[in-house]
PDB file of N, CA and C in Angstrom:
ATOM      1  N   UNK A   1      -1.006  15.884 -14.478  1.00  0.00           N
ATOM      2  CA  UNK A   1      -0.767  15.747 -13.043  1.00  0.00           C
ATOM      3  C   UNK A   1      -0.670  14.255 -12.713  1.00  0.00           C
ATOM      4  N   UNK A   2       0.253  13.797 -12.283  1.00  0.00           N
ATOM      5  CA  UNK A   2       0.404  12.207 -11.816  1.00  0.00           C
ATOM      6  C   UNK A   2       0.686  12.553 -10.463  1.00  0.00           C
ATOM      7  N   UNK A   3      -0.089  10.826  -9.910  1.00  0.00           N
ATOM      8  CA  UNK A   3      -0.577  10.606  -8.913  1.00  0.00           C
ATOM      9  C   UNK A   3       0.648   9.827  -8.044  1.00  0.00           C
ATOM     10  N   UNK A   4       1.432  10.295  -6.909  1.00  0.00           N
ATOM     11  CA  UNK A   4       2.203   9.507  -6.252  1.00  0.00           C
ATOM     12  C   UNK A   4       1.931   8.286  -6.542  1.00  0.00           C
ATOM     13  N   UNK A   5       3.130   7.483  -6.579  1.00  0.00           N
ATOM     14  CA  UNK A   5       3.392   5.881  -6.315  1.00  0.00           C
ATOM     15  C   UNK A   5       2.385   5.635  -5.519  1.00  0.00           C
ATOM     16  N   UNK A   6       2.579   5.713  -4.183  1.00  0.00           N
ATOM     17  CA  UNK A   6       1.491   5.122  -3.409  1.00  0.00           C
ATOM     18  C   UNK A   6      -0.023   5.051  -3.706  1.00  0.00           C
ATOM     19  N   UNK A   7      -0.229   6.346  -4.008  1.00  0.00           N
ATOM     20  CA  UNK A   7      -1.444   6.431  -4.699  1.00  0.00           C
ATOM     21  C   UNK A   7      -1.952   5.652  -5.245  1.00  0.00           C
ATOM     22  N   UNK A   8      -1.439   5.783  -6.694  1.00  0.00           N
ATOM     23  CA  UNK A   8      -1.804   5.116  -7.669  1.00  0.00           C
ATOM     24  C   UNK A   8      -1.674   3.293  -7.495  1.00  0.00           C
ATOM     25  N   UNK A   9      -0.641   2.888  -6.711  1.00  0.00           N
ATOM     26  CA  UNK A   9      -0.918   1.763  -6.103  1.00  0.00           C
ATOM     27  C   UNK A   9      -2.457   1.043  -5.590  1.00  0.00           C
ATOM     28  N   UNK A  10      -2.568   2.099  -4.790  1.00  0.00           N
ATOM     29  CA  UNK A  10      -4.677   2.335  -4.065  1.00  0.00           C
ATOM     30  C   UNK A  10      -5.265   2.051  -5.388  1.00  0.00           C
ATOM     31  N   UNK A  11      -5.065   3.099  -6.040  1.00  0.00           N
ATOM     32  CA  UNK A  11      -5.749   3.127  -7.486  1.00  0.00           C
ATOM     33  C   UNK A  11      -5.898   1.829  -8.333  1.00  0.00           C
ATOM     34  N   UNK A  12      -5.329   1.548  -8.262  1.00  0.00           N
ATOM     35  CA  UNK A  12      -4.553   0.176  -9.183  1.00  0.00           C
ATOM     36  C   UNK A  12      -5.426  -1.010  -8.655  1.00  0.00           C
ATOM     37  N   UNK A  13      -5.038  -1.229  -7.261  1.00  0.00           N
ATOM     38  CA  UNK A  13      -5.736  -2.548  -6.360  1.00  0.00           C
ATOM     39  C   UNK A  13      -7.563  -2.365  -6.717  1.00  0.00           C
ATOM     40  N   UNK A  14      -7.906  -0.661  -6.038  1.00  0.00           N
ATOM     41  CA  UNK A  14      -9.189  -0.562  -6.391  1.00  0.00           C
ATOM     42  C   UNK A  14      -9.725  -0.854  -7.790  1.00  0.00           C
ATOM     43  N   UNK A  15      -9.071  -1.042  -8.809  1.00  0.00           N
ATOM     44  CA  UNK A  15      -9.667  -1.059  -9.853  1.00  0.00           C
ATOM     45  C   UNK A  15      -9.728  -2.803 -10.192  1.00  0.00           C
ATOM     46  N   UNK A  16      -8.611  -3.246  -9.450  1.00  0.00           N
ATOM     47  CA  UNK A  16      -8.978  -4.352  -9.744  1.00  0.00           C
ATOM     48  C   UNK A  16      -9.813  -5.289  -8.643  1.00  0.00           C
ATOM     49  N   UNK A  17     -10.599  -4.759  -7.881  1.00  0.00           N
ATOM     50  CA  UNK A  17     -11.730  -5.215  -7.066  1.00  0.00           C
ATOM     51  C   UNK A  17     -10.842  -6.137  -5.588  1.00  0.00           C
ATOM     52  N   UNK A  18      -9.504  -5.656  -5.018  1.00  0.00           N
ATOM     53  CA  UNK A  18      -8.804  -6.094  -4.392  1.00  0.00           C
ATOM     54  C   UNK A  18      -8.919  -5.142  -2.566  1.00  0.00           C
ATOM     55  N   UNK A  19     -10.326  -5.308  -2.443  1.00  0.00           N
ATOM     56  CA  UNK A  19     -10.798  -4.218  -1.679  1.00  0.00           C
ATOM     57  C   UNK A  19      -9.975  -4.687  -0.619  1.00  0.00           C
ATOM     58  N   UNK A  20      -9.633  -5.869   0.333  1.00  0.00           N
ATOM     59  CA  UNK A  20      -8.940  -6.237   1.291  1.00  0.00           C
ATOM     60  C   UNK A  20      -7.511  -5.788   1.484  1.00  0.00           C
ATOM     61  N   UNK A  21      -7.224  -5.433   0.533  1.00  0.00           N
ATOM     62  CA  UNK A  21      -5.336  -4.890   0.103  1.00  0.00           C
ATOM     63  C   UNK A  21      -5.542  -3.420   0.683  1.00  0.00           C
ATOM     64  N   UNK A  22      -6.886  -2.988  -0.543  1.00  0.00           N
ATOM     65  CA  UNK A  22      -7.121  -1.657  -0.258  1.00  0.00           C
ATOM     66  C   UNK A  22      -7.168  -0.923   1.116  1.00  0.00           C
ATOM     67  N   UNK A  23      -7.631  -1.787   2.085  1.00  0.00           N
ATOM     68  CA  UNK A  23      -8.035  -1.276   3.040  1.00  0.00           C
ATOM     69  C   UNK A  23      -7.028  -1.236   3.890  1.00  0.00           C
ATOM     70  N   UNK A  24      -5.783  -2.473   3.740  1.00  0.00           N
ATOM     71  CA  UNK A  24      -4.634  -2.903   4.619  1.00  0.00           C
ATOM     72  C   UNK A  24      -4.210  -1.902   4.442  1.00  0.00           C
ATOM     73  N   UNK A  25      -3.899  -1.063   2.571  1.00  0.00           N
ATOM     74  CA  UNK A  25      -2.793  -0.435   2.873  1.00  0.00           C
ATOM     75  C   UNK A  25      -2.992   1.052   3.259  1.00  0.00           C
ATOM     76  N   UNK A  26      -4.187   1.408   2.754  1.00  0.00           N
ATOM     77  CA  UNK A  26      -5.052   2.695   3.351  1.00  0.00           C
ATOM     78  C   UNK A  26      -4.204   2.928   5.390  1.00  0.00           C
ATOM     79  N   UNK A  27      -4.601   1.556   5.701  1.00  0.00           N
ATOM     80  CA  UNK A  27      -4.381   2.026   7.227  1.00  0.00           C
ATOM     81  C   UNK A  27      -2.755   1.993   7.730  1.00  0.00           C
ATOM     82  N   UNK A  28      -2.011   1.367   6.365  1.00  0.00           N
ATOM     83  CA  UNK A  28      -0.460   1.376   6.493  1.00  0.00           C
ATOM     84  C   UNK A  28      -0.266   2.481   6.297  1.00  0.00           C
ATOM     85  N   UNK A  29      -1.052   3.657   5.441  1.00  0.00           N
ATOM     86  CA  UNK A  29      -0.456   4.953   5.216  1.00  0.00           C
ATOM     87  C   UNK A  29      -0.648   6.094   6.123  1.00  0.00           C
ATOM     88  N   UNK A  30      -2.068   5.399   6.484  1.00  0.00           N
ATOM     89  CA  UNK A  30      -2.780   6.111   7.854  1.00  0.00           C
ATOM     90  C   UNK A  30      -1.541   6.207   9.038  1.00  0.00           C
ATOM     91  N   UNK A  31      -0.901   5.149   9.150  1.00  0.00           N
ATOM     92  CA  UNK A  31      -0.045   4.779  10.580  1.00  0.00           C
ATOM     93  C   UNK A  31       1.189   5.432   9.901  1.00  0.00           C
ATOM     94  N   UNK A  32       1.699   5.885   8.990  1.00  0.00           N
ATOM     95  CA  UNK A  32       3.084   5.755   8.553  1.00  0.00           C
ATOM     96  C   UNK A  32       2.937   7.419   8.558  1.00  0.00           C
ATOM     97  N   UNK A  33       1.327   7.685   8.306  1.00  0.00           N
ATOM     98  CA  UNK A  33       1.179   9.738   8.869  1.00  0.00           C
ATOM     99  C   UNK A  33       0.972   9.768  10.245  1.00  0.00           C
ATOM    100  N   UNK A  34       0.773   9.099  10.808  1.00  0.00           N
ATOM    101  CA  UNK A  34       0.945   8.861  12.203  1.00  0.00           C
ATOM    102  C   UNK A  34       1.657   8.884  13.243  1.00  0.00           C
ATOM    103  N   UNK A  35       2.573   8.164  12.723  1.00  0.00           N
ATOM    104  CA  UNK A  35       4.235   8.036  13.627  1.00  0.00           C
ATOM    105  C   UNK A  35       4.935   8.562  13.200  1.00  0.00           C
ATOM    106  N   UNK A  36       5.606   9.366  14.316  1.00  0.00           N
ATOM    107  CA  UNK A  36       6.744  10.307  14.493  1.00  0.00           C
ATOM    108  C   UNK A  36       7.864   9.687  14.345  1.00  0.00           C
ATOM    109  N   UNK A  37       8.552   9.700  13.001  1.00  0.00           N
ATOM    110  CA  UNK A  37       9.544   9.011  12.861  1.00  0.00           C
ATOM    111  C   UNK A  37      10.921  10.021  12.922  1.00  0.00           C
ATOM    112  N   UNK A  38      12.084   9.249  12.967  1.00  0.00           N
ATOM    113  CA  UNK A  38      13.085   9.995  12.919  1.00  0.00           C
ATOM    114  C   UNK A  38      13.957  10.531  11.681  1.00  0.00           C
ATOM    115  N   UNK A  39      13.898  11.904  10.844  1.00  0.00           N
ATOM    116  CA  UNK A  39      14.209  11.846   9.629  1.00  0.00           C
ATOM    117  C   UNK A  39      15.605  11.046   9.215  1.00  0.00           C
ATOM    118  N   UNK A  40      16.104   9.667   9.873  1.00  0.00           N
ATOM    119  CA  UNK A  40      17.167   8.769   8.898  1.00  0.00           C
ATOM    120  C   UNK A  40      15.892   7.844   8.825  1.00  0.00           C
ATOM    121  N   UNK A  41      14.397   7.730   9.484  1.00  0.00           N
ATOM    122  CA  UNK A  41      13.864   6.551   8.075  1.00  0.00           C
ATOM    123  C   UNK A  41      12.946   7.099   7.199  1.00  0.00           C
ATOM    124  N   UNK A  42      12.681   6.316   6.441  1.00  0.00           N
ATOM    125  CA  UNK A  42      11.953   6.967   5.156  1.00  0.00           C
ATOM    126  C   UNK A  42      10.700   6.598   5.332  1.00  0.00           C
ATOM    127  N   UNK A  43       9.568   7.287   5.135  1.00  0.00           N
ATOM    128  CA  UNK A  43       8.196   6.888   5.212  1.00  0.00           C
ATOM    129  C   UNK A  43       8.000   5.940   4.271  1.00  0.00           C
ATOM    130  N   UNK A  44       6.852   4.855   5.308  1.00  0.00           N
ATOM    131  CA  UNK A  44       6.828   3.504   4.186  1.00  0.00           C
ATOM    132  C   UNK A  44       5.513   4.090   2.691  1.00  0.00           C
ATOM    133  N   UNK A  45       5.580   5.567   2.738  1.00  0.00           N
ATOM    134  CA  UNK A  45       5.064   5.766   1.706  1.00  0.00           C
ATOM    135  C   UNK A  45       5.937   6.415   0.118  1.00  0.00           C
ATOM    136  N   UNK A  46       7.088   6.346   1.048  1.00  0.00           N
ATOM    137  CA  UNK A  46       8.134   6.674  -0.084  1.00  0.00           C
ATOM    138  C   UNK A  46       9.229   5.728  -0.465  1.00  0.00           C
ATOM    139  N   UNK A  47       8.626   4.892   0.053  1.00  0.00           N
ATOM    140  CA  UNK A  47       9.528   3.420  -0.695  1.00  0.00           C
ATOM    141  C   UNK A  47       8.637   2.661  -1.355  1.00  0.00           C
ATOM    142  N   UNK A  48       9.082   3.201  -3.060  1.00  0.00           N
ATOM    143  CA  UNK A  48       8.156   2.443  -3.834  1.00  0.00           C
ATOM    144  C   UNK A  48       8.570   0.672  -3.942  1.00  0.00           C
ATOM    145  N   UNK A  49       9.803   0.179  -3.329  1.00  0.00           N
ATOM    146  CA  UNK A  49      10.391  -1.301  -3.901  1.00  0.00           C
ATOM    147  C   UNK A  49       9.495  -1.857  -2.547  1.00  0.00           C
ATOM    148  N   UNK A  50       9.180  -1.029  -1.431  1.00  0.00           N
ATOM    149  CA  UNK A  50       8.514  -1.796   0.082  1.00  0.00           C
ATOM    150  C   UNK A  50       6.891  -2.200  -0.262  1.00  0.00           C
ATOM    151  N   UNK A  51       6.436  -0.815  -0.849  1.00  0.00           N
ATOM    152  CA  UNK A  51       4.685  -0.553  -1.493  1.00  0.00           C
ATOM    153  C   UNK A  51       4.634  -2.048  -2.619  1.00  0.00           C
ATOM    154  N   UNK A  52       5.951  -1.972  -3.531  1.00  0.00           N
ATOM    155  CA  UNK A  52       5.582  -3.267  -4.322  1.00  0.00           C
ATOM    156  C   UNK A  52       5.414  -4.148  -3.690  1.00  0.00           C
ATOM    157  N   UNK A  53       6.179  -4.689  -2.753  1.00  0.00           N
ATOM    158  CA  UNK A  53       6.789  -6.004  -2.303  1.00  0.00           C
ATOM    159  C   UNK A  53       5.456  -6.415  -1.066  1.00  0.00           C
ATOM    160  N   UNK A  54       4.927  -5.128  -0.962  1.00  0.00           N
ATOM    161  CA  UNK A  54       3.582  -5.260   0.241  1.00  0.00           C
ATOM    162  C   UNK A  54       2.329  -6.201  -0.759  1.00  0.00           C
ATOM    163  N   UNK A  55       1.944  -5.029  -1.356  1.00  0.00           N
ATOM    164  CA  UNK A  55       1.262  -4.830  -2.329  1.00  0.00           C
ATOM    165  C   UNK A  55       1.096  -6.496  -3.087  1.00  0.00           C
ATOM    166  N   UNK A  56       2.017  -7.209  -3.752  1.00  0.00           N
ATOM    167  CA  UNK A  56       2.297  -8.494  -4.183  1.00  0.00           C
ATOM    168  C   UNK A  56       1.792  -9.165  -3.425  1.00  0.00           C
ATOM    169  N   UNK A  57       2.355  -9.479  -1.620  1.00  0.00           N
ATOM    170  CA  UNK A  57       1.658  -9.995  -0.566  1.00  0.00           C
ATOM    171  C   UNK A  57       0.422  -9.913  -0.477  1.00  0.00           C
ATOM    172  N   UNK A  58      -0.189  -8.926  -0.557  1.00  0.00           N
ATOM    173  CA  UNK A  58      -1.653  -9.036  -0.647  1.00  0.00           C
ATOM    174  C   UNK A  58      -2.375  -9.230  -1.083  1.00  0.00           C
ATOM    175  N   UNK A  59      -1.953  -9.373  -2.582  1.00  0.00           N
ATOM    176  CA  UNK A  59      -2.694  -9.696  -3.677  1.00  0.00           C
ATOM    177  C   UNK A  59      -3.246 -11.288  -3.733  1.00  0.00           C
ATOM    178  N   UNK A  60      -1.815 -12.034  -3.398  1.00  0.00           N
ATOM    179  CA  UNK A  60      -1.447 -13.346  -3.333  1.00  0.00           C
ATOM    180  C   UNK A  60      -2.436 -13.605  -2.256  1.00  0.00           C
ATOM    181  N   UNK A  61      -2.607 -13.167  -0.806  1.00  0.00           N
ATOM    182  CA  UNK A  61      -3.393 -13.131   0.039  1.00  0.00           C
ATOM    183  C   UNK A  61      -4.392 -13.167   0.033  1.00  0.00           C
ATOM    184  N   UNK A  62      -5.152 -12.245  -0.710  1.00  0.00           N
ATOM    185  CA  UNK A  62      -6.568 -12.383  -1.186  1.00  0.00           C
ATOM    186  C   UNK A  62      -6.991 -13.362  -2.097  1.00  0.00           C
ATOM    187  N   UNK A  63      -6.228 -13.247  -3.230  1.00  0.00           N
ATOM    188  CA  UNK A  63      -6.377 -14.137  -4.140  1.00  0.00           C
ATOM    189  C   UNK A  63      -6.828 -15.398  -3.382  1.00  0.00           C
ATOM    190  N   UNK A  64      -5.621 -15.676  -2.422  1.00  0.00           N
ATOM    191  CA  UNK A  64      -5.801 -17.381  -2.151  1.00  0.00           C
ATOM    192  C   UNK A  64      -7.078 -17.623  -1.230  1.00  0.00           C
ATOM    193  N   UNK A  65      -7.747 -16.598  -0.514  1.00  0.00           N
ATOM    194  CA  UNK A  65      -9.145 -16.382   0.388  1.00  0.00           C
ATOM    195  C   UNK A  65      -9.877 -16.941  -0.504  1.00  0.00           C
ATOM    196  N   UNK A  66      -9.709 -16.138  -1.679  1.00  0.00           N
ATOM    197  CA  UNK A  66     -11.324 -16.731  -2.373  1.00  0.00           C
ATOM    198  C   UNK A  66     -11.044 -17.467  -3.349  1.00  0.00           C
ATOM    199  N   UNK A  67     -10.225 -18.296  -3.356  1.00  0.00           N
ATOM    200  CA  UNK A  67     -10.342 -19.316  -3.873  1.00  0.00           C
ATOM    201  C   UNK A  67     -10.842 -20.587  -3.269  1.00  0.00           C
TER     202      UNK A  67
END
């Protein structure tokens, strides 16, 4: 059984102790089940090139906090 992209994204950050990402994107998925969108856009949970390109940002983001 494999775990959606998005998922495993969560998965991924959590494992690597990137709890601040975790939480951003938790509430990006929260809002993206949230809003009533119109079926021509795609939920930002099914665009795995958007989840990367977030995901990178945040990393970089945190990273540079605690440094």
């Amino acid at each position: 059984h494999r775990l959606p992209y998005h998922e495993s994204v969560l998965r991924e950050l959590e494992e690597a102790k990137f709890d601040d990402s975790v939480n951003i994107l938790k509430m990006l998925y929260k809002k993206d089940d949230d809003f009533k969108k119109s079926e021509k856009v795609k939920k930002f949970k099914n665009q795995k090139h958007l989840i990367e390109r977030v995901k990178i940002g945040l990393i970089n983001a945190e990273v540079a906090k605690k440094n």
